[in-house]
C-alpha atoms as a PDB file:
ATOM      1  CA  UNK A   1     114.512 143.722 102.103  1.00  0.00           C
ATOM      2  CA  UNK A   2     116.809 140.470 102.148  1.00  0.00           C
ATOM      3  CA  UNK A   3     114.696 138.845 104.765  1.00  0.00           C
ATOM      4  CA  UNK A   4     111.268 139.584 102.280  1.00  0.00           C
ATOM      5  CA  UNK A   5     113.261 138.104  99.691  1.00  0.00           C
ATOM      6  CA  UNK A   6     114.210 135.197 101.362  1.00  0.00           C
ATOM      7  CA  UNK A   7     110.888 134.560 102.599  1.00  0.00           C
ATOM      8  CA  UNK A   8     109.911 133.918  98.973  1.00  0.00           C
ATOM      9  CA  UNK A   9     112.364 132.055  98.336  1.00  0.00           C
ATOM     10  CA  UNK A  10     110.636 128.069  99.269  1.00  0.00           C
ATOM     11  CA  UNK A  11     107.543 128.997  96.833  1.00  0.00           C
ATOM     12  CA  UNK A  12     109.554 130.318  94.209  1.00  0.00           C
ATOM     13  CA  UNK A  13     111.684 126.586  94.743  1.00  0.00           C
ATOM     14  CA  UNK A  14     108.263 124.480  95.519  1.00  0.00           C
ATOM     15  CA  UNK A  15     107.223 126.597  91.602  1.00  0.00           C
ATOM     16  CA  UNK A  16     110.202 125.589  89.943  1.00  0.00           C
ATOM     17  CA  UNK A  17     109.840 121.722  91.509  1.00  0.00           C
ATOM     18  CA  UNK A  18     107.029 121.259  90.219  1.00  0.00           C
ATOM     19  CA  UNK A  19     107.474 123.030  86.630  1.00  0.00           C
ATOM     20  CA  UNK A  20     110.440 120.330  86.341  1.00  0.00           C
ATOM     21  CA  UNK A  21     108.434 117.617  87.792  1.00  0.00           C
ATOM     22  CA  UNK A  22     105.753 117.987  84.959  1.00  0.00           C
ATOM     23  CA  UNK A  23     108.304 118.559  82.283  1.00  0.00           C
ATOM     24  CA  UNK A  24     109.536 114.734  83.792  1.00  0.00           C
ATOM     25  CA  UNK A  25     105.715 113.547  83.664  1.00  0.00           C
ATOM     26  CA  UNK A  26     105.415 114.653  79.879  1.00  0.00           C
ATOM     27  CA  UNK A  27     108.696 113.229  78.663  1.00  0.00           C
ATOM     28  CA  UNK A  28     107.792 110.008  80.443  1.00  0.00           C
ATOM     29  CA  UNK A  29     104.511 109.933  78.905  1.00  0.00           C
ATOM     30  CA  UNK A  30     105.871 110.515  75.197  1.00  0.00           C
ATOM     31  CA  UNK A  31     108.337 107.718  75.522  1.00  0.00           C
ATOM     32  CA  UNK A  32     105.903 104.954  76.722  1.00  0.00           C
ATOM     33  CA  UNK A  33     103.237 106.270  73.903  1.00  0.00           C
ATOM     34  CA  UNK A  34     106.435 106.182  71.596  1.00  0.00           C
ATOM     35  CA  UNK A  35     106.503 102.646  72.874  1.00  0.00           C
ATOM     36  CA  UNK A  36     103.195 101.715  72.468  1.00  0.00           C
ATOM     37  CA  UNK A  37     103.491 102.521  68.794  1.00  0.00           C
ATOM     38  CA  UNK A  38     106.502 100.584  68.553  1.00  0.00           C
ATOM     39  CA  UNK A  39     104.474  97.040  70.072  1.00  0.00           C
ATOM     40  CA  UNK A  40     101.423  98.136  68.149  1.00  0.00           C
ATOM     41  CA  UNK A  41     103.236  98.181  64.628  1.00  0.00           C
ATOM     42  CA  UNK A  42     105.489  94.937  65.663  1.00  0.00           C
ATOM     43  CA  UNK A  43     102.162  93.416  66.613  1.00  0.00           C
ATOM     44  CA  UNK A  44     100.111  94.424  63.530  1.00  0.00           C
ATOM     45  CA  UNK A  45     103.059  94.307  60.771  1.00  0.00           C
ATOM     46  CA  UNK A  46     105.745  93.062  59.437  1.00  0.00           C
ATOM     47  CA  UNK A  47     108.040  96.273  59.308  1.00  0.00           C
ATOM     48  CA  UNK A  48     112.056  95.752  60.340  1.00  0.00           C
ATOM     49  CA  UNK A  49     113.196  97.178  63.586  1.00  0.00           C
ATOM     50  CA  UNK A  50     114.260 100.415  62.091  1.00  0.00           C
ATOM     51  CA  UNK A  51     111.422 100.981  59.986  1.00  0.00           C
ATOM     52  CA  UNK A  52     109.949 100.929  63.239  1.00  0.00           C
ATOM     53  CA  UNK A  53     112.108 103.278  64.683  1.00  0.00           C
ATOM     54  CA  UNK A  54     111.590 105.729  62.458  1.00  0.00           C
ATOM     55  CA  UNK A  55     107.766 105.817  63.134  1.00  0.00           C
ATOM     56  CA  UNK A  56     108.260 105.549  66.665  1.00  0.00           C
ATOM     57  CA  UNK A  57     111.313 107.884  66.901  1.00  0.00           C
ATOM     58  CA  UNK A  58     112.664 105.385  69.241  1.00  0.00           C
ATOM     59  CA  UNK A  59     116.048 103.897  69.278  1.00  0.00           C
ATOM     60  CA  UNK A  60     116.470 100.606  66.833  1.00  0.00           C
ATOM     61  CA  UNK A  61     118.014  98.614  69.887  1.00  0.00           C
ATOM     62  CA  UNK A  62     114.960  99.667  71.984  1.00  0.00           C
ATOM     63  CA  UNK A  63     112.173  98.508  68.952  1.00  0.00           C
ATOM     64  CA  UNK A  64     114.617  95.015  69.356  1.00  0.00           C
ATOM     65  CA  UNK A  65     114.283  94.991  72.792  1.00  0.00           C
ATOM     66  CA  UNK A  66     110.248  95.258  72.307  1.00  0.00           C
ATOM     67  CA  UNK A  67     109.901  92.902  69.907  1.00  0.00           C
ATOM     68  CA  UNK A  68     111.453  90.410  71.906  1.00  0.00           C
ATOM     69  CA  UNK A  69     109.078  91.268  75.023  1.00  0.00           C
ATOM     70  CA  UNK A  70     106.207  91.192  72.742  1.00  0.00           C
ATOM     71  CA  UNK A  71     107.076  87.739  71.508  1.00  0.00           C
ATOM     72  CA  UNK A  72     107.081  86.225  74.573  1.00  0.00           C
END
């Protein structure tokens, strides 16, 4: 019985790799769409840094960070 068990054992590890490893892909994609919004709305208005960061639900030192990148 053990040795069945532990022959399962790299799929059930390769299964929850990857179920993290998309759960990484995902976050990473809602942060750089959160900062898309942020350059979009520093590009196409004049709202303050944490006006900004409301929208964008990203930190106000991050929005500062952007606007500087996307002045340059």
């Amino acid at each position: 019985m053990l040795s069945e068990r532990i022959k399962k054992w790299p799929d059930r590890w390769l299964a929850e790799g990857r179920r993290e490893g998309m759960q990484v892909g995902v976050e990473k994609g809602r942060q750089e769409a959160r900062r898309e919004i942020a350059r979009n709305l520093i590009a196409s208005t004049d709202m303050s840094d944490s006006a900004i960061s409301e929208v964008s639900l990203l930190p106000v030192e991050e929005v500062a960070k952007l606007r500087v990148e996307t002045q340059h």
